[in-house]
N, C-alpha and C. Protein backbone atom coordinates (compact mmCIF):
# COMPACT_ATOMS: atom_id res chain seq x y z
N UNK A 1 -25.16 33.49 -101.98
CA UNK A 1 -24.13 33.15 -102.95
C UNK A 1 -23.68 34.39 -103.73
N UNK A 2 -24.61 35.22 -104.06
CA UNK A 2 -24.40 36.43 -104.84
C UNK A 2 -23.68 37.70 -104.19
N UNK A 3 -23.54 37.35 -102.92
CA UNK A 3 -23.01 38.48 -101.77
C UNK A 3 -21.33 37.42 -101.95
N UNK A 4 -21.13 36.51 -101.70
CA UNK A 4 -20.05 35.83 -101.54
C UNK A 4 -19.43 36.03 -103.20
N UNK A 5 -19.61 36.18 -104.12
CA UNK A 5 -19.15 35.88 -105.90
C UNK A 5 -18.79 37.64 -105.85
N UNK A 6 -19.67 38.60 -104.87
CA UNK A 6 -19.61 39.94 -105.20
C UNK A 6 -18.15 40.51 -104.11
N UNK A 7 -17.77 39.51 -103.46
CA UNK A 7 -16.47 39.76 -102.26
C UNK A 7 -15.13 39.38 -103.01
N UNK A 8 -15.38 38.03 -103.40
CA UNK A 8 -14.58 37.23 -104.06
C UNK A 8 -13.35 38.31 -104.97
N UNK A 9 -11.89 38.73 -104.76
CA UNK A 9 -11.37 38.92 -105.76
C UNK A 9 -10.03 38.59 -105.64
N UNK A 10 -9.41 39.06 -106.51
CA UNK A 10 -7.96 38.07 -106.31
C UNK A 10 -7.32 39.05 -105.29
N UNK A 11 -6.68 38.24 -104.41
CA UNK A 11 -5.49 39.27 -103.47
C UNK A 11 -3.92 38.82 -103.94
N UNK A 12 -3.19 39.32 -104.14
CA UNK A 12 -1.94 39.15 -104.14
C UNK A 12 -1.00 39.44 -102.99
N UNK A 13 -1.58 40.27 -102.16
CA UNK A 13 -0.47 40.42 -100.94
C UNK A 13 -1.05 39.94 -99.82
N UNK A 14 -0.45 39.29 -98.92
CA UNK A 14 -0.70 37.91 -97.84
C UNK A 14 0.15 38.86 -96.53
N UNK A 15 -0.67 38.53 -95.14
CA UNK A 15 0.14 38.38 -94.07
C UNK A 15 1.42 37.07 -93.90
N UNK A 16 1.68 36.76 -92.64
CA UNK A 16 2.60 36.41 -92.40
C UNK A 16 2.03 34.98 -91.58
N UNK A 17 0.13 35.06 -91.46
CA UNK A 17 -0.63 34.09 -90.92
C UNK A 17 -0.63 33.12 -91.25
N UNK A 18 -0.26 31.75 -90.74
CA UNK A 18 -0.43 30.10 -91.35
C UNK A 18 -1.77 29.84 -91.45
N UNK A 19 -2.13 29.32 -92.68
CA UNK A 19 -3.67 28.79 -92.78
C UNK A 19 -3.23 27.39 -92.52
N UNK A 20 -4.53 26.89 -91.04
CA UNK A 20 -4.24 26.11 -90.18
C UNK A 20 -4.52 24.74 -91.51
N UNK A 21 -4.19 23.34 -90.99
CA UNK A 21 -4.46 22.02 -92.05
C UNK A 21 -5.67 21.88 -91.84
N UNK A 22 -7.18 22.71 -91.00
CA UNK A 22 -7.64 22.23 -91.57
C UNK A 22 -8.75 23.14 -92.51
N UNK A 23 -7.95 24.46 -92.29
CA UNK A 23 -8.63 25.40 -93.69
C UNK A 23 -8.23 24.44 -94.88
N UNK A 24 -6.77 24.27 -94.95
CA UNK A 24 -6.20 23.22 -96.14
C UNK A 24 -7.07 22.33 -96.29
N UNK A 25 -7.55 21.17 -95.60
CA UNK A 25 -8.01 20.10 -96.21
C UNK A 25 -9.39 20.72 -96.63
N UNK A 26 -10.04 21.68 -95.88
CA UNK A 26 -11.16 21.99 -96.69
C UNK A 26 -11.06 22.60 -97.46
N UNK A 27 -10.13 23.35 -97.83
CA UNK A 27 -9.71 23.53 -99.75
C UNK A 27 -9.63 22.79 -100.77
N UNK A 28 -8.91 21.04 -100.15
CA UNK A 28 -8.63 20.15 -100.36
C UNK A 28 -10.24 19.52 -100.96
N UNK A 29 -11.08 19.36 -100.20
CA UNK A 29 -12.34 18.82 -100.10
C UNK A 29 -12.91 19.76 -101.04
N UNK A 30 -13.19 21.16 -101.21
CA UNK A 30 -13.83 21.79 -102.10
C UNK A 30 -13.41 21.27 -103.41
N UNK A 31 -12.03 21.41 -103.71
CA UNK A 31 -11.55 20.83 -105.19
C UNK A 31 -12.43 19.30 -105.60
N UNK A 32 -11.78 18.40 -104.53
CA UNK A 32 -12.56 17.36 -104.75
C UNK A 32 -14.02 16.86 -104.92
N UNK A 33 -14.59 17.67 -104.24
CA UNK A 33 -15.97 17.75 -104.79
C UNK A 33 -16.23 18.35 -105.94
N UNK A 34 -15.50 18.80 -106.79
CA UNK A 34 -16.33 19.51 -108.37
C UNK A 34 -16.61 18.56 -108.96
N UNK A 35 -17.78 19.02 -109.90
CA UNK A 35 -18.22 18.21 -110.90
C UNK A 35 -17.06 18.34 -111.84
N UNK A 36 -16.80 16.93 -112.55
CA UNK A 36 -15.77 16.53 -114.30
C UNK A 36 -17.19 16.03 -114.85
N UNK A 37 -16.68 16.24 -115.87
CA UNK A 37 -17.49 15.52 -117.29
C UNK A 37 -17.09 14.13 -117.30
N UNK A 38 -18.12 13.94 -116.65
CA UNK A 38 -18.86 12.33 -117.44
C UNK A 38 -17.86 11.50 -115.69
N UNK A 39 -17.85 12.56 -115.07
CA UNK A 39 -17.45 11.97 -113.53
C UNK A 39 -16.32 11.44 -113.91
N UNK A 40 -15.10 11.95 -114.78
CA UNK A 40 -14.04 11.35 -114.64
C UNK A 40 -13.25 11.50 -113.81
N UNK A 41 -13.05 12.27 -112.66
CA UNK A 41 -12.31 12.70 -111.49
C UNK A 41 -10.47 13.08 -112.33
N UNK A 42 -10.86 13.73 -113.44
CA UNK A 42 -9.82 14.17 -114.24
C UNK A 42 -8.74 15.18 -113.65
N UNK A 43 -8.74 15.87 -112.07
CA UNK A 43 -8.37 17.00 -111.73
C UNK A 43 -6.83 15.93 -110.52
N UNK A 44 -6.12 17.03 -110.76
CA UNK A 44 -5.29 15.98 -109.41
C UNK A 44 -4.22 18.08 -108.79
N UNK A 45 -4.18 17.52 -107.35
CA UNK A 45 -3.46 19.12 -107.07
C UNK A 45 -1.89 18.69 -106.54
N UNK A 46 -1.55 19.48 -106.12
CA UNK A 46 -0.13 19.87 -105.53
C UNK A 46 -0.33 20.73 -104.62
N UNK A 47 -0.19 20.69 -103.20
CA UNK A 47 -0.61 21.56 -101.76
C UNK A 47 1.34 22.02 -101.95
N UNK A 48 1.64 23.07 -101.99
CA UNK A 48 2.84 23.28 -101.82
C UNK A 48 3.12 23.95 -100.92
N UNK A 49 3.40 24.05 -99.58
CA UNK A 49 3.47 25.12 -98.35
C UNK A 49 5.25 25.47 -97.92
N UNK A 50 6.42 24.62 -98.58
CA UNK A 50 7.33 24.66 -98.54
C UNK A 50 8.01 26.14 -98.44
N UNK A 51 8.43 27.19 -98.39
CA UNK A 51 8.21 28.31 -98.75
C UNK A 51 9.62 28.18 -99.60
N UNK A 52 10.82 27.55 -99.73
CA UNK A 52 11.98 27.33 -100.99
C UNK A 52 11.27 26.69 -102.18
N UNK A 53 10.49 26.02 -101.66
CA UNK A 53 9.68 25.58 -102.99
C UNK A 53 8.46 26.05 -103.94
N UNK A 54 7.78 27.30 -102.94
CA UNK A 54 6.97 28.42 -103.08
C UNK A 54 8.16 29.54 -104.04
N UNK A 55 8.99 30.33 -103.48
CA UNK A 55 10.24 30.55 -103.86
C UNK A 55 10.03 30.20 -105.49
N UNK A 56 10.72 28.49 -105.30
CA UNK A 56 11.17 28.51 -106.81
C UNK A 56 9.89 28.61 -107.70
N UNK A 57 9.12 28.12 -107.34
CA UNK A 57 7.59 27.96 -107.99
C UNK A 57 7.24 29.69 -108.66
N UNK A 58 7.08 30.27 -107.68
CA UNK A 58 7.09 32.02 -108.16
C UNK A 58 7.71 32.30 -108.74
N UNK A 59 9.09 31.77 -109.44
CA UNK A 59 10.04 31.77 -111.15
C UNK A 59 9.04 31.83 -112.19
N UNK A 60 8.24 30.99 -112.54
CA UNK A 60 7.55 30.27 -113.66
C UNK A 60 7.25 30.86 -114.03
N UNK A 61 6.66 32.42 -114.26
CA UNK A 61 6.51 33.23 -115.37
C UNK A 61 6.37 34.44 -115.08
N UNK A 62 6.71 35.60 -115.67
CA UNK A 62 6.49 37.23 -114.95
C UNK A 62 5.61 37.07 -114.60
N UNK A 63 5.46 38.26 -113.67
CA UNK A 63 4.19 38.69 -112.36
C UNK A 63 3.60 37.61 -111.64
N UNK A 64 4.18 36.39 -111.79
CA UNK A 64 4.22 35.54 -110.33
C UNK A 64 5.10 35.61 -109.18
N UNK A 65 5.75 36.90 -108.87
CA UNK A 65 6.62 36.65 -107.62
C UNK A 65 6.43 36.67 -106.43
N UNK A 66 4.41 37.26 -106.67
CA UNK A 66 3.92 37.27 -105.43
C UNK A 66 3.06 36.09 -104.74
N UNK A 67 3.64 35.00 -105.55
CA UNK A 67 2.89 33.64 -105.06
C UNK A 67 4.10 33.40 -103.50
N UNK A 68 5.37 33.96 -103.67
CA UNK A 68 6.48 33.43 -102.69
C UNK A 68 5.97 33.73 -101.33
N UNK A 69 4.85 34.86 -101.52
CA UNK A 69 4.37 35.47 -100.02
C UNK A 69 3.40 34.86 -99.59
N UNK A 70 2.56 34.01 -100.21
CA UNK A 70 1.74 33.15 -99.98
C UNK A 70 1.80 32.37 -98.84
N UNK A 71 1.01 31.84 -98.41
CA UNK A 71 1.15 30.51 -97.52
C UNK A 71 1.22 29.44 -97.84
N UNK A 72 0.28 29.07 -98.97
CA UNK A 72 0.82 28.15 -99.78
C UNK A 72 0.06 28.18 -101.35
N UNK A 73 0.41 27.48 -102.27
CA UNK A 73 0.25 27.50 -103.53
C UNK A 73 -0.80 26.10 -103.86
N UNK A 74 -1.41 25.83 -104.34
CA UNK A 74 -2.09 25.03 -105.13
C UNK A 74 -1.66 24.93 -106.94
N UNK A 75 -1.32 23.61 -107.09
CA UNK A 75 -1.40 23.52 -108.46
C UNK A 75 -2.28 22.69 -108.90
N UNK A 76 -2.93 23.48 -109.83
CA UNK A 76 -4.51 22.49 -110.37
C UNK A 76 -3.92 21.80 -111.38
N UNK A 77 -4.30 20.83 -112.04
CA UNK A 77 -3.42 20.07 -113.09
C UNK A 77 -4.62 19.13 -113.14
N UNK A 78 -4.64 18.29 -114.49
CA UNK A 78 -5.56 17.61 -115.15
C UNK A 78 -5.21 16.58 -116.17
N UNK A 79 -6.00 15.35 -115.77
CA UNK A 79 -5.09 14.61 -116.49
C UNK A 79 -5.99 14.28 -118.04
N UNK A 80 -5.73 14.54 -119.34
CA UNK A 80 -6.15 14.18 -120.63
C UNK A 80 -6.37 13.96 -121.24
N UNK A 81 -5.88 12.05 -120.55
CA UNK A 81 -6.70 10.82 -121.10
C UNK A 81 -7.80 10.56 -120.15
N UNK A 82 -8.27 11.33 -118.96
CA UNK A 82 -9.17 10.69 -118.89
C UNK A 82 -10.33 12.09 -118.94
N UNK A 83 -10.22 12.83 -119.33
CA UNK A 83 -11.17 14.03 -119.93
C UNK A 83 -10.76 14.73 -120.85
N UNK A 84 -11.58 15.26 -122.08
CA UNK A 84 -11.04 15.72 -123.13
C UNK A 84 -11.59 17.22 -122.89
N UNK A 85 -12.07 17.28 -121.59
CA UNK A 85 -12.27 19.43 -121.57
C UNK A 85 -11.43 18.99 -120.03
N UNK A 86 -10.34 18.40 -119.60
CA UNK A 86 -9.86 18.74 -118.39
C UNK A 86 -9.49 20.21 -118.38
N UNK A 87 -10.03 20.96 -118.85
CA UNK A 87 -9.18 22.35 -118.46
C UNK A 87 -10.68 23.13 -117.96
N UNK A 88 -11.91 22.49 -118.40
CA UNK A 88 -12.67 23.05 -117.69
C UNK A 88 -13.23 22.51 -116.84
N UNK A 89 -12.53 21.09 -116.48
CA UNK A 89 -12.92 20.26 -115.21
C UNK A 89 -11.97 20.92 -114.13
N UNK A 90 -10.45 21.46 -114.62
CA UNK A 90 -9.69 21.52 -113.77
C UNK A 90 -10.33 23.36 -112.85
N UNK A 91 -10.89 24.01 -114.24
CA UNK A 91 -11.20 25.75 -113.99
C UNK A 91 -12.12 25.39 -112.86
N UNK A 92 -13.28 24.38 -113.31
CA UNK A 92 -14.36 24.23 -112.33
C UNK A 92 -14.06 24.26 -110.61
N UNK A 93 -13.09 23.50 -110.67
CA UNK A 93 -12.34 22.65 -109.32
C UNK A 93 -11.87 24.02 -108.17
N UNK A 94 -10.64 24.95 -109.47
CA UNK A 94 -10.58 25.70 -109.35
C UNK A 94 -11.26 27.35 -108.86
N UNK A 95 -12.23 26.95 -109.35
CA UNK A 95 -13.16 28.47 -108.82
C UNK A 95 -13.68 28.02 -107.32
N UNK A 96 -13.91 26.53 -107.20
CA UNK A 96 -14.28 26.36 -105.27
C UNK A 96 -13.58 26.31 -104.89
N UNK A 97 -12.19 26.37 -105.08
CA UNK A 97 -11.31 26.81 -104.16
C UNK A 97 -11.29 28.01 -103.92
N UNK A 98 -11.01 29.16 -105.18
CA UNK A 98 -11.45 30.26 -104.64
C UNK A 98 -12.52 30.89 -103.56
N UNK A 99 -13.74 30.54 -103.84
CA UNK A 99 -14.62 30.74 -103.47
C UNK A 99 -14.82 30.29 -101.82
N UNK A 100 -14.11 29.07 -101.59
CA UNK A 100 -14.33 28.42 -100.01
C UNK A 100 -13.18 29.25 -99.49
N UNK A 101 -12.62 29.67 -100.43
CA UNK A 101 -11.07 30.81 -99.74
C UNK A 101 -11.63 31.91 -99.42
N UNK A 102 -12.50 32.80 -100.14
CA UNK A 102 -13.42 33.76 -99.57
C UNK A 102 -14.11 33.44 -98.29
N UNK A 103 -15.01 32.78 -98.80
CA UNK A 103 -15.75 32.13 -97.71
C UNK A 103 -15.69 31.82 -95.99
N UNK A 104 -14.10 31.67 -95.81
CA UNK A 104 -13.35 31.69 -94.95
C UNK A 104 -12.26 32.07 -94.03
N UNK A 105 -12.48 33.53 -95.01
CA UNK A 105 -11.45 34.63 -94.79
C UNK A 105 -10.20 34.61 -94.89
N UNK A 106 -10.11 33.84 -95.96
CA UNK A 106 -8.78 33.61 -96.73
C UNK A 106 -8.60 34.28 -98.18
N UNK A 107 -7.47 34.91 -98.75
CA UNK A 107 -7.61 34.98 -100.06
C UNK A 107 -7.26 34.62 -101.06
N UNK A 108 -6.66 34.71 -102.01
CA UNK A 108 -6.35 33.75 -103.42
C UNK A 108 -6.22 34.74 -104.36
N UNK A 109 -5.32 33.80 -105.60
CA UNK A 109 -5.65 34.45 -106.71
C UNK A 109 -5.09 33.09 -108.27
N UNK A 110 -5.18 33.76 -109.17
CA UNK A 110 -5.35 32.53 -110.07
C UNK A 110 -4.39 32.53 -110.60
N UNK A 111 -3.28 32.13 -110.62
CA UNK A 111 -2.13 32.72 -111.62
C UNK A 111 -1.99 31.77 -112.66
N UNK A 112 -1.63 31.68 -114.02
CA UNK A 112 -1.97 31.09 -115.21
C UNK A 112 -0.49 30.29 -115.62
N UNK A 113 -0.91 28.80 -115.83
CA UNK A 113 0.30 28.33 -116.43
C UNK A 113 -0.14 28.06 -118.06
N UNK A 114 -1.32 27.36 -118.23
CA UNK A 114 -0.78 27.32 -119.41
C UNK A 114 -0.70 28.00 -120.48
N UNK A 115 -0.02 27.52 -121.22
CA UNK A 115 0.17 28.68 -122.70
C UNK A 115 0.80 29.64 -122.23
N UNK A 116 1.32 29.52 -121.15
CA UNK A 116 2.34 31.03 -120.62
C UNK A 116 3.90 30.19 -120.69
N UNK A 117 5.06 31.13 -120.75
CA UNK A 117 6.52 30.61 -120.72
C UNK A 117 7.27 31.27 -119.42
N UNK A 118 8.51 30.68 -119.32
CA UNK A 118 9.33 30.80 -118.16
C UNK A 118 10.67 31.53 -118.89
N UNK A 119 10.91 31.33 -120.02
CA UNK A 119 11.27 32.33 -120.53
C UNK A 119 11.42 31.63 -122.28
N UNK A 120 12.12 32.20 -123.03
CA UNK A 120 11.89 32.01 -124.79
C UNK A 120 12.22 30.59 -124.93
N UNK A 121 12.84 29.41 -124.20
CA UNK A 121 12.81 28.13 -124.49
C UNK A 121 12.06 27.08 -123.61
N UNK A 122 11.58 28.14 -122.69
CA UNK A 122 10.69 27.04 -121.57
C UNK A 122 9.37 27.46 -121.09
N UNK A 123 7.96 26.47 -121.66
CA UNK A 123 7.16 26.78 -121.08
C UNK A 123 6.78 26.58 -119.87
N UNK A 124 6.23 27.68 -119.22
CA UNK A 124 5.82 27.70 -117.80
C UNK A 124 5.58 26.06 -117.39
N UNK A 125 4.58 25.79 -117.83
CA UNK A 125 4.57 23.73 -117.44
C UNK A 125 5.47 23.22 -117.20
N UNK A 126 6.32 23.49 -118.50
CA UNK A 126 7.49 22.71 -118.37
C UNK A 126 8.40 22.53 -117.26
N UNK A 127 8.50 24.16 -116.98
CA UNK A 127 9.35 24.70 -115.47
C UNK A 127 8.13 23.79 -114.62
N UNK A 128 7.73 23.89 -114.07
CA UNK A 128 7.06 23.29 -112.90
C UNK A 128 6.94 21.85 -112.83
N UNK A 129 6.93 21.31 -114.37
CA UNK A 129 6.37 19.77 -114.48
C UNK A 129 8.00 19.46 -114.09
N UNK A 130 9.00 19.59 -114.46
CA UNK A 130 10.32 19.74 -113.60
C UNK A 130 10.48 19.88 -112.18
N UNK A 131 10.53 20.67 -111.36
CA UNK A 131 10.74 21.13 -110.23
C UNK A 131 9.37 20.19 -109.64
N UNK A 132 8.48 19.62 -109.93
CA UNK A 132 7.29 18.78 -109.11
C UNK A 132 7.47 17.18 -109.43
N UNK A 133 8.14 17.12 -110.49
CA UNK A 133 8.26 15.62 -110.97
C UNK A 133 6.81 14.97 -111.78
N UNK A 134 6.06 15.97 -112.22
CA UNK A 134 5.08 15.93 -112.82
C UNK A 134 4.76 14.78 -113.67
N UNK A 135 3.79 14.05 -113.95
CA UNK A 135 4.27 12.83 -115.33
C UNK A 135 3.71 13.97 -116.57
N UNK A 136 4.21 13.32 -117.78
CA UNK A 136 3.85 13.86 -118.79
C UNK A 136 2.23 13.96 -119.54
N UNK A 137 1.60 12.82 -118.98
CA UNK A 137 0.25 13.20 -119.34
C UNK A 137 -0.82 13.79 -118.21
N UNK A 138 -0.10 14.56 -117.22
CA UNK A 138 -0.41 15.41 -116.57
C UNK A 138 -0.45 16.81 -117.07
N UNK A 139 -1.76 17.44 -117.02
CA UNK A 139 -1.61 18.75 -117.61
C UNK A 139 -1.50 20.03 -116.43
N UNK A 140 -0.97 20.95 -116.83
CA UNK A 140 -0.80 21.71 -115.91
C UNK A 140 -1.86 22.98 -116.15
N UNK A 141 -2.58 23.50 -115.08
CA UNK A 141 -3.63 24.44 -115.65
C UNK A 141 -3.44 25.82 -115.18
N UNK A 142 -3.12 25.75 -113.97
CA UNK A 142 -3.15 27.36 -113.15
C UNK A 142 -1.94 26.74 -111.68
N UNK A 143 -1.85 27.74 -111.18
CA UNK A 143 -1.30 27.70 -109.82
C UNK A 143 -2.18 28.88 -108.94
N UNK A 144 -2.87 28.11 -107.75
CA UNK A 144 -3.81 28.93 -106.69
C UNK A 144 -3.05 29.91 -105.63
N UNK A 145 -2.70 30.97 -105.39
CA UNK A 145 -2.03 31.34 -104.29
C UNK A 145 -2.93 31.54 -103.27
N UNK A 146 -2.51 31.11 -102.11
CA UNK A 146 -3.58 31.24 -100.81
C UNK A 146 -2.95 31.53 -99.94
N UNK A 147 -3.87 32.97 -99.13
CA UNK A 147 -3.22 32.82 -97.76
C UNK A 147 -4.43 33.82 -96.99
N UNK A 148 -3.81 34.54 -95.95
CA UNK A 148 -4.87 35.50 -95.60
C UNK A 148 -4.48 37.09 -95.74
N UNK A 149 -5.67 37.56 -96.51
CA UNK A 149 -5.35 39.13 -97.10
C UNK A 149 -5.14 39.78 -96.47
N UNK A 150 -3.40 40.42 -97.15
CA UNK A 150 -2.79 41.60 -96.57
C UNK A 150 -2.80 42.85 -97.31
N UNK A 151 -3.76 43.02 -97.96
CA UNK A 151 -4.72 43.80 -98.92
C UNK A 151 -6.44 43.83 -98.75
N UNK A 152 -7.00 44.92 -99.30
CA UNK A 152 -8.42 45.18 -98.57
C UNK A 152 -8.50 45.79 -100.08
N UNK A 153 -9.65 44.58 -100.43
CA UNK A 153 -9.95 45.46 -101.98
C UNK A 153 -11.49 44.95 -101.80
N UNK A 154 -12.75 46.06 -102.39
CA UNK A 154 -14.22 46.52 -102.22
C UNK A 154 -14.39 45.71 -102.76
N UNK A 155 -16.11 44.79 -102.45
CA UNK A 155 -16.45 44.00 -103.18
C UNK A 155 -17.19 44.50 -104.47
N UNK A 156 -17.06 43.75 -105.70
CA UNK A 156 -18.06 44.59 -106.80
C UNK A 156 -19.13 44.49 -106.43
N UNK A 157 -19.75 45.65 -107.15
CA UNK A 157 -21.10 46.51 -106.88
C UNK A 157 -21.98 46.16 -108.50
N UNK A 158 -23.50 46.53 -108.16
CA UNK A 158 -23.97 46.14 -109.45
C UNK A 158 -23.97 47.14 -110.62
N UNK A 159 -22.72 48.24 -110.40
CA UNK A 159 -22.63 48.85 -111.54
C UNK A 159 -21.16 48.17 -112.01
N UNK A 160 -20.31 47.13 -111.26
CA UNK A 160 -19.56 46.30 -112.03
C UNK A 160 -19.97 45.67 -113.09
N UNK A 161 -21.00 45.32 -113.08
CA UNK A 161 -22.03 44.32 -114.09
C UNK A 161 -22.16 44.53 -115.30
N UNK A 162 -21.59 44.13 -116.14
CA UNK A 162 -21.72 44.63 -117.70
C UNK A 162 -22.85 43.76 -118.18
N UNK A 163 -23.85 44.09 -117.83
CA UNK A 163 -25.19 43.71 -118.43
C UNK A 163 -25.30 43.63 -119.89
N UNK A 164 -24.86 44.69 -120.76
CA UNK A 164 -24.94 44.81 -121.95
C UNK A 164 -24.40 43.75 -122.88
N UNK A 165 -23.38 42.81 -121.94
CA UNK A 165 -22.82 41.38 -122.67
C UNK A 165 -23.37 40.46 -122.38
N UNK A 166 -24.98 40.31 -121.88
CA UNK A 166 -26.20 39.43 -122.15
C UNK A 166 -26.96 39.56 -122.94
N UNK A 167 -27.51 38.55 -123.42
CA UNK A 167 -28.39 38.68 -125.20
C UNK A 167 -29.50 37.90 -124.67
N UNK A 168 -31.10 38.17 -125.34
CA UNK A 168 -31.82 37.22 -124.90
C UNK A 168 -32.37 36.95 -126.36
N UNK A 169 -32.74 35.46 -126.66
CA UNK A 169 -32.36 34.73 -128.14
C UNK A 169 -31.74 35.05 -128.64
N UNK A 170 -30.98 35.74 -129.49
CA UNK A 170 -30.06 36.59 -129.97
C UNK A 170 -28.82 37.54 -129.96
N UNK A 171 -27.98 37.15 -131.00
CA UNK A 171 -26.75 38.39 -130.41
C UNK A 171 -27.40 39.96 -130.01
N UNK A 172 -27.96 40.12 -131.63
CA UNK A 172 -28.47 41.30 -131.71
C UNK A 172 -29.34 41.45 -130.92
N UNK A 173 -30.74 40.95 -129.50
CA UNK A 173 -31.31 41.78 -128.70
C UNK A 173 -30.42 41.52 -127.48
N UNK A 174 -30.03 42.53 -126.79
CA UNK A 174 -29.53 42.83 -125.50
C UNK A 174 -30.40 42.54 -124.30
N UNK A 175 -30.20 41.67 -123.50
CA UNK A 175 -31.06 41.20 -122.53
C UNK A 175 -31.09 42.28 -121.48
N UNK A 176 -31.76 43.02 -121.43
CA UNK A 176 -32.34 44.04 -120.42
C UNK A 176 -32.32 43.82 -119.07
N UNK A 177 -31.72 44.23 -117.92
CA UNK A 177 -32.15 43.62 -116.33
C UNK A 177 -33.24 44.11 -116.06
């Protein structure tokens, strides 16, 4: 697991390769298996492989234009009433996707909707909860870009490791490796 978390990083630039339906559904299946709080199955996605709809989707806020090269997009989204941390039911969901995207020689990256804008009168959500037909007590959390890496970036090493931002009982003692 610690060799796979140390590969894991975001790619932004994609070949031109289709990730077959059934890398998809087992992306599909990773999401669905995360643990929610208190098992509310609070997480719901959006598989978007359209590439006009990839396109418009890569609008939604600067430095997303490289979701359009993608193969396809994932939108994690969470619904509110039925979890009151859906954003860390939805993150949870979210990181096995990443991770089964590694895993499988695919890559990814996380691109952020909320609390981000589409421009000074529209938040990023908003743009998307539009263009998807979203309901309103649907929350919107991130958008996944997936495809297979057309970029080659090193896996971290254990001098990535900022050890020094572990404490053991205490702020003040620094947990030593």
């Amino acid at each position: 697991m610690l060799e796979l978390l140390k590969k894991r990083r975001s790619i932004r630039k994609y070949t031109n390769e289709k990730v077959s339906d059934e890398k998809i559904l087992n992306l599909i299946q990773a999401a669905l298996l995360s643990p929610t709080s208190k098992n509310s199955k609070s997480c719901e996605f959006i598989i978007v492989k359209d590439k006009d709809l990839l396109s418009k989707l890569s609008n939604f806020k600067p430095g997303a234009s490289f979701l359009k090269n993608a193969d396809l997009g994932i939108i994690i989204m969470g619904n509110s009433s039925l979890s009151d941390v859906w954003i860390e039911d939805a993150s949870i969901a979210a990181s096995n996707i990443h991770l089964l995207s590694q895993e499988t020689g695919l890559g990814s990256c996380w691109i952020q909707v909320r609390n981000r804008n589409y421009n000074e009168s529209t938040s990023s959500e908003e743009y998307i909860r539009n263009l998807f037909n979203i309901p309103e007590n649907i929350n919107i959390l991130a958008v996944i870009s997936v495809g297979y890496p057309g970029e080659k970036k090193d896996p971290l090493t254990e001098e990535n490791l900022n050890y020094n931002k572990v404490y053991l009982n205490s702020y003040s003692n620094e947990y030593l490796k």
